[in-house]
N, C-alpha and C. Protein backbone atom coordinates (compact mmCIF):
# COMPACT_ATOMS: atom_id res chain seq x y z
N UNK A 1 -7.71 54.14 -22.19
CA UNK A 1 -6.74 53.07 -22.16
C UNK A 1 -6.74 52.37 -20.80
N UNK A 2 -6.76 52.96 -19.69
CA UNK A 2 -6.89 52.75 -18.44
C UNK A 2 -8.00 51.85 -18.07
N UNK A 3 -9.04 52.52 -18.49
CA UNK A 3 -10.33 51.39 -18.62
C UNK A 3 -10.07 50.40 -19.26
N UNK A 4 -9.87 50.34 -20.06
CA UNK A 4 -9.52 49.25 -21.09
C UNK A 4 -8.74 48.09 -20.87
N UNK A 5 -7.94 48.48 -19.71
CA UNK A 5 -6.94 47.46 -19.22
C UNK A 5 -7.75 47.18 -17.84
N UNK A 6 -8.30 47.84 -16.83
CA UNK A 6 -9.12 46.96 -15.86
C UNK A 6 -10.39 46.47 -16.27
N UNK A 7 -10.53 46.42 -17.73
CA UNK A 7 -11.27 45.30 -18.28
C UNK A 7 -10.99 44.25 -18.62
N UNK A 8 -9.88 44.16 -18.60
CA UNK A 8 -9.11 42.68 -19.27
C UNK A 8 -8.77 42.55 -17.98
N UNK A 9 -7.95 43.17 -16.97
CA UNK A 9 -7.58 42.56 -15.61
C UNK A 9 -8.37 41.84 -14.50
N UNK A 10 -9.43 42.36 -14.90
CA UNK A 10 -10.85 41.84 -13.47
C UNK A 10 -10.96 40.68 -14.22
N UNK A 11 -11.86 40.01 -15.68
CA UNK A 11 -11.74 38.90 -16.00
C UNK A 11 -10.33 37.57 -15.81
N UNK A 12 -9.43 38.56 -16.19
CA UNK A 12 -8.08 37.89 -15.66
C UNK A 12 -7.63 37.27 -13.99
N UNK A 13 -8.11 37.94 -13.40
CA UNK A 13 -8.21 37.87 -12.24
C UNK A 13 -8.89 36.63 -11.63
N UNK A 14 -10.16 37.08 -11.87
CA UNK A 14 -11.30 35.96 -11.47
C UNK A 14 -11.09 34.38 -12.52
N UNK A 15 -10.46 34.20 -13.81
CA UNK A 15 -10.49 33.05 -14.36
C UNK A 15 -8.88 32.72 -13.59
N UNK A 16 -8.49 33.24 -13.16
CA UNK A 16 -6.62 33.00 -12.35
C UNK A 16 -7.27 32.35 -10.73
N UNK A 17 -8.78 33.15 -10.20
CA UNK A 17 -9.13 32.62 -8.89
C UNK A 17 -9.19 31.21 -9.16
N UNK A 18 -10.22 31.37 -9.84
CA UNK A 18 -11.39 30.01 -10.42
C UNK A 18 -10.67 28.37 -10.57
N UNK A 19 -9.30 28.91 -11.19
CA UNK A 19 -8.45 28.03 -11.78
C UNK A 19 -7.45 27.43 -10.69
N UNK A 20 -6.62 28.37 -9.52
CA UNK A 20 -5.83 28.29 -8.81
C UNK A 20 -6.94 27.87 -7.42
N UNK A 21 -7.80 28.27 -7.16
CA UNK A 21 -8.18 28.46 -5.59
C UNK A 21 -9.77 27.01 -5.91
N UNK A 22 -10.61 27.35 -6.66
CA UNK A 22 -11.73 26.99 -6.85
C UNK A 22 -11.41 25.33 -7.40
N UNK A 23 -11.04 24.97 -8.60
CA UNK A 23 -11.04 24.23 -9.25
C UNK A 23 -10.40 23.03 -8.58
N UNK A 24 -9.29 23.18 -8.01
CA UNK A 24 -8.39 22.01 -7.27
C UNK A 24 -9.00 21.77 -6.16
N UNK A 25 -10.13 22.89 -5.26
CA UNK A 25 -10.81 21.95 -4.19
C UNK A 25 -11.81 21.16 -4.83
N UNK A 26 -12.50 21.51 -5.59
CA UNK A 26 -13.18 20.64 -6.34
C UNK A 26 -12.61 19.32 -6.67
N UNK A 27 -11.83 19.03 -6.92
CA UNK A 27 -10.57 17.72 -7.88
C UNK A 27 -10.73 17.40 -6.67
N UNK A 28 -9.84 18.11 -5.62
CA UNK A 28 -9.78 17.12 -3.92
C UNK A 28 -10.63 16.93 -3.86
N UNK A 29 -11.84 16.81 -3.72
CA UNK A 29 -12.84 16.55 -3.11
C UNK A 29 -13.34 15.08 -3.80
N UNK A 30 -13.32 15.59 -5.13
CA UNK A 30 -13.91 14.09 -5.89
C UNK A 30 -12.92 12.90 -5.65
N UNK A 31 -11.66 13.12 -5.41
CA UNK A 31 -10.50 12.24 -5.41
C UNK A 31 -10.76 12.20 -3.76
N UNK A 32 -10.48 12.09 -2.77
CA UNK A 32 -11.01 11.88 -2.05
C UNK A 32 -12.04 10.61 -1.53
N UNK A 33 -13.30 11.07 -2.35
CA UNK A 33 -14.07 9.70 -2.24
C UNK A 33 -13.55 8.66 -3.20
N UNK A 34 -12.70 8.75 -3.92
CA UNK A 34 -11.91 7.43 -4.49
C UNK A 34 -11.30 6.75 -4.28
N UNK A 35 -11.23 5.26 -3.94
CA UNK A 35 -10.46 4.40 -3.37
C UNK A 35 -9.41 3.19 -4.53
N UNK A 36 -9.03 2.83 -3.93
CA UNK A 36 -8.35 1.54 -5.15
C UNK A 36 -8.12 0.63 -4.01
N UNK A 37 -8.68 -0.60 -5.02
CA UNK A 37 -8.44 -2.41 -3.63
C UNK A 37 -7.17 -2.26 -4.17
N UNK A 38 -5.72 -2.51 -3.24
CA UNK A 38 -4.46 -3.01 -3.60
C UNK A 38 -4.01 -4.37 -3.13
N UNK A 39 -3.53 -4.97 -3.59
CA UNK A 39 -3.04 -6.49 -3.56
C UNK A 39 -1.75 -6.05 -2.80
N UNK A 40 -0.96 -7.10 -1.94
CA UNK A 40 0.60 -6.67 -1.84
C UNK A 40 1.53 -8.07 -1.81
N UNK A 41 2.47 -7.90 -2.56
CA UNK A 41 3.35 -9.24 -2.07
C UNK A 41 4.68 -9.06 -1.94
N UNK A 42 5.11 -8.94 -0.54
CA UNK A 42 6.30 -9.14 -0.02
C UNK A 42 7.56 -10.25 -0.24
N UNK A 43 8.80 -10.43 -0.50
CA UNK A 43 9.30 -11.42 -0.97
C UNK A 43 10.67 -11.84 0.17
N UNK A 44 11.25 -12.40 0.52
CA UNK A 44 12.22 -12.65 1.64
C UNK A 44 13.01 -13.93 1.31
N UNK A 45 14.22 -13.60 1.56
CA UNK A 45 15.03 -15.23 1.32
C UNK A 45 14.97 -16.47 2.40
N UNK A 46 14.41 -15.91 3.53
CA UNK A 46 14.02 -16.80 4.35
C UNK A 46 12.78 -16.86 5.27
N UNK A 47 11.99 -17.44 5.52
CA UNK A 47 11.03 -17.10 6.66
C UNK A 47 11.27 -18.23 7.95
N UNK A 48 10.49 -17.72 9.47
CA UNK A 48 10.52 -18.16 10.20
C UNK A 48 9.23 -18.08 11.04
N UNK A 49 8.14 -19.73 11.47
CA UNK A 49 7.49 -19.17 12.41
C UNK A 49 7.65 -19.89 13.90
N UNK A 50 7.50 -18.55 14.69
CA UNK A 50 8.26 -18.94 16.12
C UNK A 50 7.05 -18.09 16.91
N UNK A 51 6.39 -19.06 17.96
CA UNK A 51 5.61 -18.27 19.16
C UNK A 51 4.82 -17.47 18.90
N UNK A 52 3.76 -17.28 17.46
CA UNK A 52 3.04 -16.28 17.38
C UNK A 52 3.37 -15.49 16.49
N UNK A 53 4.71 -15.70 16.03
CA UNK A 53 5.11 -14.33 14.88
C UNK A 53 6.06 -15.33 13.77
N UNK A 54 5.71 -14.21 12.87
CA UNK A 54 6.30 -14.86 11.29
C UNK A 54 7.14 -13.77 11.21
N UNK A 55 8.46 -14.06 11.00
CA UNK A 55 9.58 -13.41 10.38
C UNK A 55 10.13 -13.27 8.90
N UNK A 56 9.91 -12.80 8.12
CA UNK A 56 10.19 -12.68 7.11
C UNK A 56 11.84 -12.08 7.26
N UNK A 57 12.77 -13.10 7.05
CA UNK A 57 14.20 -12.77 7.24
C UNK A 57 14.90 -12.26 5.65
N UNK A 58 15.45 -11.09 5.18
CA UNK A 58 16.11 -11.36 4.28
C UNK A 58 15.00 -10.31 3.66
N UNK A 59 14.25 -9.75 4.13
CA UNK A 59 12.63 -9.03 3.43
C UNK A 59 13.52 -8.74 2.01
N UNK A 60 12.70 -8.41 1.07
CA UNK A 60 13.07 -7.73 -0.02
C UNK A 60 12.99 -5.67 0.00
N UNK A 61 13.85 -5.27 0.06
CA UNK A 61 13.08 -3.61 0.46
C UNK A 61 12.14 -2.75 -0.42
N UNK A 62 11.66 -3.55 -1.29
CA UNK A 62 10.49 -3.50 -1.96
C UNK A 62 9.23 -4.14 -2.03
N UNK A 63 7.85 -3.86 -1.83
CA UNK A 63 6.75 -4.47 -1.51
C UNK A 63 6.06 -4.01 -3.06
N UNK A 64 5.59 -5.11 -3.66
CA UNK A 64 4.98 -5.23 -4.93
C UNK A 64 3.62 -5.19 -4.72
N UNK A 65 2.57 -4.00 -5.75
CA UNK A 65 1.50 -3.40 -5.02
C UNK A 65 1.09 -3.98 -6.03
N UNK A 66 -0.47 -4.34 -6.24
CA UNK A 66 -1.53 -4.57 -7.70
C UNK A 66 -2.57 -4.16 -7.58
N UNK A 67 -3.73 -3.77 -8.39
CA UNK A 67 -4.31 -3.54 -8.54
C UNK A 67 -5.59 -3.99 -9.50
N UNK A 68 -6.96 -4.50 -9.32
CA UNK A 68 -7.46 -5.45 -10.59
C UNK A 68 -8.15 -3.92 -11.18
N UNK A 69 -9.35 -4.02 -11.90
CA UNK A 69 -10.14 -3.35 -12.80
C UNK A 69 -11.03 -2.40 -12.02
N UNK A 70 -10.97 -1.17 -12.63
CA UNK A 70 -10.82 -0.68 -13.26
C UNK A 70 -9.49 0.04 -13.31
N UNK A 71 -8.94 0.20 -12.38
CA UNK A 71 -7.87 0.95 -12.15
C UNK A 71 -6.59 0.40 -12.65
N UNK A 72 -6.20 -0.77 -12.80
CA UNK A 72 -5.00 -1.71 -13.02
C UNK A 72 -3.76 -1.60 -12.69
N UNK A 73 -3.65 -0.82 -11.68
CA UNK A 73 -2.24 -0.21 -11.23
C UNK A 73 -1.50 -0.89 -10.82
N UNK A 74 0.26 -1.09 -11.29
CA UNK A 74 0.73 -2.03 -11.20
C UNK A 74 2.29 -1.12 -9.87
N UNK A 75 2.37 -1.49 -9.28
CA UNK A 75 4.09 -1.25 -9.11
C UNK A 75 4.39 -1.86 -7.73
N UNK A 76 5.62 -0.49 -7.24
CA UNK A 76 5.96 -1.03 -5.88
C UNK A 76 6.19 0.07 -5.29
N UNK A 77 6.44 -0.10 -3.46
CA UNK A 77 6.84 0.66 -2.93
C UNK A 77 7.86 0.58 -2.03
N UNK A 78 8.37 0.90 -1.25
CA UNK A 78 9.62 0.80 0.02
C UNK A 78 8.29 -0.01 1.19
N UNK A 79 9.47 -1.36 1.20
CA UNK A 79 8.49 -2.00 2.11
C UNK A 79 8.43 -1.20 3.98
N UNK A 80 9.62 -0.04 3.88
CA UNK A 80 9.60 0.25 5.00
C UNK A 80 8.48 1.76 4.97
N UNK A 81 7.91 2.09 3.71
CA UNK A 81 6.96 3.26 3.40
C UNK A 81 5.24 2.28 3.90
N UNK A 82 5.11 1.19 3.78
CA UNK A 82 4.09 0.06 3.82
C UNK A 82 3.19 0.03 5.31
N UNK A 83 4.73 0.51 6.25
CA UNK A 83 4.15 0.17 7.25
C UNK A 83 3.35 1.24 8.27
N UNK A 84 3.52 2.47 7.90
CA UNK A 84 2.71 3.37 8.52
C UNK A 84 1.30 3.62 8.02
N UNK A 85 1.52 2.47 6.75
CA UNK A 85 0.08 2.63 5.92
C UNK A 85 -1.03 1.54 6.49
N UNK A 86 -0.32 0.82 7.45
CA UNK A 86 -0.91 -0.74 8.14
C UNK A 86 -2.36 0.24 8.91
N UNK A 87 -1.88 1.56 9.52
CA UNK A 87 -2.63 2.19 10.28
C UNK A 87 -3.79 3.64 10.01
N UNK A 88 -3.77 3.38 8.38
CA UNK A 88 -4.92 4.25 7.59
C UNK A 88 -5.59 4.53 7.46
N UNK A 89 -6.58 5.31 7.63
CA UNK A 89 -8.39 4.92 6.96
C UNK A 89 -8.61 4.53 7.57
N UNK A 90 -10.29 4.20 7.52
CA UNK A 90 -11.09 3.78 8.15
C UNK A 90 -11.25 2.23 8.40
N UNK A 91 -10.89 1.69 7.22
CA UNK A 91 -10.80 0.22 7.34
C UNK A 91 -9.65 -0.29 7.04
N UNK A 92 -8.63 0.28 7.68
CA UNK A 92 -7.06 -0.14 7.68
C UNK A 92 -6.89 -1.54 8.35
N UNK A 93 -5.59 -2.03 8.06
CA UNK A 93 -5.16 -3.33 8.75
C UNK A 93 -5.41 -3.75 9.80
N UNK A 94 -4.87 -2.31 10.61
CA UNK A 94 -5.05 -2.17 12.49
C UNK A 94 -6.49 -2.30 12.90
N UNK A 95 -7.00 -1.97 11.89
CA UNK A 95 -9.04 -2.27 12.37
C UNK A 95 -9.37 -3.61 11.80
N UNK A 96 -9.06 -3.60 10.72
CA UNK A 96 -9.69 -5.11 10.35
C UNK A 96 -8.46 -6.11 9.48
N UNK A 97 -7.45 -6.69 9.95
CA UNK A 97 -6.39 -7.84 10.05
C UNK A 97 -6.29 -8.50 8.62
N UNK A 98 -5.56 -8.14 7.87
CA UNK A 98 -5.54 -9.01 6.58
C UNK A 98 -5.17 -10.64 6.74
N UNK A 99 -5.89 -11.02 5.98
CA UNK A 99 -5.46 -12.22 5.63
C UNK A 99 -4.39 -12.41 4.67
N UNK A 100 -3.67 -13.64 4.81
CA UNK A 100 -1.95 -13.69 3.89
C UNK A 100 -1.93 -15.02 3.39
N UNK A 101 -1.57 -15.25 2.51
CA UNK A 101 -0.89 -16.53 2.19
C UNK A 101 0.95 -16.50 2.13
N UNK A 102 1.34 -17.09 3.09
CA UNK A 102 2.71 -17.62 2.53
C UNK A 102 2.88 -18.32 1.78
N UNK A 103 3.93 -18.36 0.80
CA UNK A 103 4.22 -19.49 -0.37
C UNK A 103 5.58 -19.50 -0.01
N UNK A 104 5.81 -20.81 0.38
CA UNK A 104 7.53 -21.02 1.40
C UNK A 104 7.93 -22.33 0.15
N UNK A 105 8.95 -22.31 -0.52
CA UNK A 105 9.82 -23.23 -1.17
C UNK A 105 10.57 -24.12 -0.15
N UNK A 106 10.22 -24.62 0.65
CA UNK A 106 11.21 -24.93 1.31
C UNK A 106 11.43 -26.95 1.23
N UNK A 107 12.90 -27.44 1.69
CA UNK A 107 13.51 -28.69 1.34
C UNK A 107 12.60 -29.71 -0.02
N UNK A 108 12.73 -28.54 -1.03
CA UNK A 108 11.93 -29.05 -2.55
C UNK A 108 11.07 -29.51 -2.35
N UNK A 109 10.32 -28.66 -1.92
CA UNK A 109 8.49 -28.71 -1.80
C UNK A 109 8.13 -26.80 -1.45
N UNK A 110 6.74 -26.91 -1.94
CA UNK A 110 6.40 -25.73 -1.76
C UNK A 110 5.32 -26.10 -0.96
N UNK A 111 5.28 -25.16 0.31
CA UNK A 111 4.39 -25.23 1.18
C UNK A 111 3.43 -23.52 1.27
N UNK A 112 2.24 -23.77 1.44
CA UNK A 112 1.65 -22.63 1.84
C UNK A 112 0.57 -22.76 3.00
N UNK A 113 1.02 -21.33 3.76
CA UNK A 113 -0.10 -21.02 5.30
C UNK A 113 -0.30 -19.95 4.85
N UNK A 114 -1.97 -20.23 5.28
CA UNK A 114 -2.83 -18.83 5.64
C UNK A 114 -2.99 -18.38 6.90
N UNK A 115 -2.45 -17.37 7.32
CA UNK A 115 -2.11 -16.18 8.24
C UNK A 115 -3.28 -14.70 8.46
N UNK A 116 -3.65 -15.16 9.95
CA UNK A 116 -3.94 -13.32 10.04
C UNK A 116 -2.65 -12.21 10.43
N UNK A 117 -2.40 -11.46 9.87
CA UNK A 117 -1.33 -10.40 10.17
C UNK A 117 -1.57 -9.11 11.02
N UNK A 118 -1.02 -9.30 11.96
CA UNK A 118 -1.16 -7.98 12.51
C UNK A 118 0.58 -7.10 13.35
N UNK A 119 0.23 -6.10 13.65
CA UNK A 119 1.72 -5.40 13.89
C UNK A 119 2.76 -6.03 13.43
N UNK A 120 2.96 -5.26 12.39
CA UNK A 120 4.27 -5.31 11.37
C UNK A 120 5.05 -4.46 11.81
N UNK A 121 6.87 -5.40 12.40
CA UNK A 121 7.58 -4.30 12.64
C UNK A 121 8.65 -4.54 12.04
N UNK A 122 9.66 -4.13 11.13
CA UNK A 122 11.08 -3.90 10.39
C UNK A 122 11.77 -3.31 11.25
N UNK A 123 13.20 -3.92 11.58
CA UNK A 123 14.32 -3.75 11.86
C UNK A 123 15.75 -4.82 11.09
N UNK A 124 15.67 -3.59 10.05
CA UNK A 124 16.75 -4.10 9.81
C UNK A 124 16.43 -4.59 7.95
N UNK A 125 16.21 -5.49 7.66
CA UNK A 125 16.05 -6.61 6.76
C UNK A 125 15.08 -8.05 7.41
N UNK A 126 14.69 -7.67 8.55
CA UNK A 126 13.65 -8.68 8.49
C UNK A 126 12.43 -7.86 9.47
N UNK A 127 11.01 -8.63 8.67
CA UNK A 127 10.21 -7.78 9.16
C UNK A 127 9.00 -9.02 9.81
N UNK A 128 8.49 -8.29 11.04
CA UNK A 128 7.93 -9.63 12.12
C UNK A 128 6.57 -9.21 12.05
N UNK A 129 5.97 -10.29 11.96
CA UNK A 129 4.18 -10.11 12.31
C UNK A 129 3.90 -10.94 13.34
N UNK A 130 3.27 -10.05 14.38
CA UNK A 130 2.15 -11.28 14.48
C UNK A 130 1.07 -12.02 13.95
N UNK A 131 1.24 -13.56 13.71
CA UNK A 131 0.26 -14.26 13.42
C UNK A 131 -0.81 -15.10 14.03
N UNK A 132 -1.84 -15.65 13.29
CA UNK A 132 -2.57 -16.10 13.49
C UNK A 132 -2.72 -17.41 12.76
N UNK A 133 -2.18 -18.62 12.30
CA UNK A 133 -2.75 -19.07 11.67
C UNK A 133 -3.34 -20.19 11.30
N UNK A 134 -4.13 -19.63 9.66
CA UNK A 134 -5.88 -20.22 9.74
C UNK A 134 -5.95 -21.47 8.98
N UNK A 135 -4.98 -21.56 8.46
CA UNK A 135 -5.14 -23.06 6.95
C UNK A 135 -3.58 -23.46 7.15
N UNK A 136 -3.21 -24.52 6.95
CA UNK A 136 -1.77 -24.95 6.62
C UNK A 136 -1.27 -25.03 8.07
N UNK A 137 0.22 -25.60 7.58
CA UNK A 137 1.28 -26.15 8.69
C UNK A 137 2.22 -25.32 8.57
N UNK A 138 2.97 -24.64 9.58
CA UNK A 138 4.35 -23.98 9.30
C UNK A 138 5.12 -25.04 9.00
N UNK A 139 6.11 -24.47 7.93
CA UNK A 139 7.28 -25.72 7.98
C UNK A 139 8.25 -25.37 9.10
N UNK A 140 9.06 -26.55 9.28
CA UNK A 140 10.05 -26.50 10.71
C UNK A 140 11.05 -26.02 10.16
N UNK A 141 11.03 -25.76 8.83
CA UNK A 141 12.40 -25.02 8.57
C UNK A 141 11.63 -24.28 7.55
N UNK A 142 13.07 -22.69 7.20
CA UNK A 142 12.38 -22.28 6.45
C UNK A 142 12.74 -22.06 5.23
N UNK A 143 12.68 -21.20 4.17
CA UNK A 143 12.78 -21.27 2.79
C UNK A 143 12.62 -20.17 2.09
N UNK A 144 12.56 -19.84 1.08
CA UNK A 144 11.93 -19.00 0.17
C UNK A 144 10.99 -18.79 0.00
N UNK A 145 10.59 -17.17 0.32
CA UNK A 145 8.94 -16.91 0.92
C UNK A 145 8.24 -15.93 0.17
N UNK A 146 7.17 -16.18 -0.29
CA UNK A 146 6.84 -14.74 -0.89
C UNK A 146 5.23 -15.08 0.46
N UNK A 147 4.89 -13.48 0.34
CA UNK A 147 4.03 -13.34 1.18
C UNK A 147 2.70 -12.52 0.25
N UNK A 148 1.38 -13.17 -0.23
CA UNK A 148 0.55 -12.88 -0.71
C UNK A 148 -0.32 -11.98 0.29
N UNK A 149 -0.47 -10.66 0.64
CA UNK A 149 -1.35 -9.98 1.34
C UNK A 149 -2.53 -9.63 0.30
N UNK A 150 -4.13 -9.92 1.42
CA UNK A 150 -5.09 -9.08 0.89
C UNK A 150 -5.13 -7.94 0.70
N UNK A 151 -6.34 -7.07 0.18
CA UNK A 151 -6.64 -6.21 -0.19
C UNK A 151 -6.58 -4.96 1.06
N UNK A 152 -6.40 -4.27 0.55
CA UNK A 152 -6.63 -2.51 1.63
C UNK A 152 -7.28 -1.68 0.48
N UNK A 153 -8.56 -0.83 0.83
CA UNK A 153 -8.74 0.23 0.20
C UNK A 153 -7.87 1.31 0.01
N UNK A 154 -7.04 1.76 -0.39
CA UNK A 154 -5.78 3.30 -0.37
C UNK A 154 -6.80 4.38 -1.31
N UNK A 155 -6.88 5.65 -0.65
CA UNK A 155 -7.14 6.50 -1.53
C UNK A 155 -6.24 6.81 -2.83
N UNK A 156 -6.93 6.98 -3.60
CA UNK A 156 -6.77 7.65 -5.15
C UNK A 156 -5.34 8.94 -5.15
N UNK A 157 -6.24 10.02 -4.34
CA UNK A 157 -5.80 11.48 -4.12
C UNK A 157 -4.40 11.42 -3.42
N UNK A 158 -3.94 12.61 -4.62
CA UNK A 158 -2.19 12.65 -4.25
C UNK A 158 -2.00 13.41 -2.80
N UNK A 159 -2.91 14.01 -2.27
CA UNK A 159 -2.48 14.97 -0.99
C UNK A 159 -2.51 13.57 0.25
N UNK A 160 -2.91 12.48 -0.01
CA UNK A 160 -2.95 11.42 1.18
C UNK A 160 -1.29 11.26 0.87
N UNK A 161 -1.17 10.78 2.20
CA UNK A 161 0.27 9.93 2.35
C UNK A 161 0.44 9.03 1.55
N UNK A 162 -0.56 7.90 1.35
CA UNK A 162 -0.70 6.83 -0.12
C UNK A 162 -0.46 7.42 -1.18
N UNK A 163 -0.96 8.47 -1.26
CA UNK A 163 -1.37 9.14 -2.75
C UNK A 163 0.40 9.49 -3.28
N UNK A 164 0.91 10.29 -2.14
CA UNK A 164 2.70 10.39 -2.18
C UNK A 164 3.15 9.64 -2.64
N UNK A 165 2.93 8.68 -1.55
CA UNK A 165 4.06 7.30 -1.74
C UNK A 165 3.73 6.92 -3.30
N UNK A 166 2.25 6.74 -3.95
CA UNK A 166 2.12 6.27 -5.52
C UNK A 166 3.09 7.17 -6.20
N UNK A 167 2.73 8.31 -6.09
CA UNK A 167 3.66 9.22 -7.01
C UNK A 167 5.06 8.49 -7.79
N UNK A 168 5.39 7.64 -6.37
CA UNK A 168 7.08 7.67 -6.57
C UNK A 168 7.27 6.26 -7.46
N UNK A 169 5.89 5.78 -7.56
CA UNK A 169 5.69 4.01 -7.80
C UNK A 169 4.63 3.70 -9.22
N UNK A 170 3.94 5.05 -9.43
CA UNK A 170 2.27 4.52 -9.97
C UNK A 170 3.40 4.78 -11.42
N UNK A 171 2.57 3.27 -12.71
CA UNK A 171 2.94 3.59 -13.52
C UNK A 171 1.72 3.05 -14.38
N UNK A 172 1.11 4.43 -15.87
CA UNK A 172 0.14 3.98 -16.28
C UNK A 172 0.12 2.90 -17.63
């Protein structure tokens, strides 16, 4: 009987390793080299540009994430979760500067500037970049803003900080 049961226990054992210890570094690993392009668009009841920096006054505290094909991932996150992600990876914001479109409603006209963005800082309900920008006119006053950001690679894998933050946002 004795035998009989550290025959069933050693197999038990080793398919309990295989499964718990073996199998999930494997998963990390493949997830890992997986990336997703994400889109982002920020929304604010007012913007402002003054001396180099764009203020997004009024931010929305949600930043709307997208995703095209294959992956199609749609949601959002805490625009104040956004910003430690500016500084990620290998080809994060802080290395290579997204490009933006503003879309400003402002005195019944819609105006849009293209912007390089760099150091994003929130305090409060409004959040400041420095800009750069490459196409368009700021308006002298401001308006209703949504802010079209390019793409960032974010890993796939839930053990990244991205991967967290999806958890709380990814919907399939």
């Amino acid at each position: 009987m004795e035998r009989r049961l550290i025959g069933i226990a050693i197999p038990l054992a080793v398919l309990l390793v295989v499964q718990v210890v073996l199998l999930p570094q494997v998963s990390r690993a493949q997830q890992k080299e997986q990336t997703v392009q994400m889109l982002f668009v920020q929304s604010a009841k007012d913007v402002r540009f003054e001396g180099g920096k764009m203020t997004l006054k009024g931010v929305s505290p949600v930043t709307v994430m997208f995703s095209d094909r294959p992956q199609r991932i749609a949601g959002h996150m805490a625009t104040v979760e956004m910003i430690p992600l500016w500084k990620e990876g290998k080809d994060s914001f802080l290395k290579d500067p997204p490009n933006a479109t503003a879309s400003i409603f402002t005195e019944g006209k819609l105006v849009e500037v293209v912007v390089v963005l760099k150091n994003p800082q929130l305090k409060g309900d409004d959040l400041t970049y420095d800009v750069r920008v490459l196409e368009g006119t700021p308006p002298a006053k401001g308006g209703l803003c949504s802010l079209f950001i390019d793409i960032i690679g974010m890993p796939l894998t839930p053990i990244s900080y991205a991967g967290a933050a999806r958890r709380c946002w990814r919907r399939w």
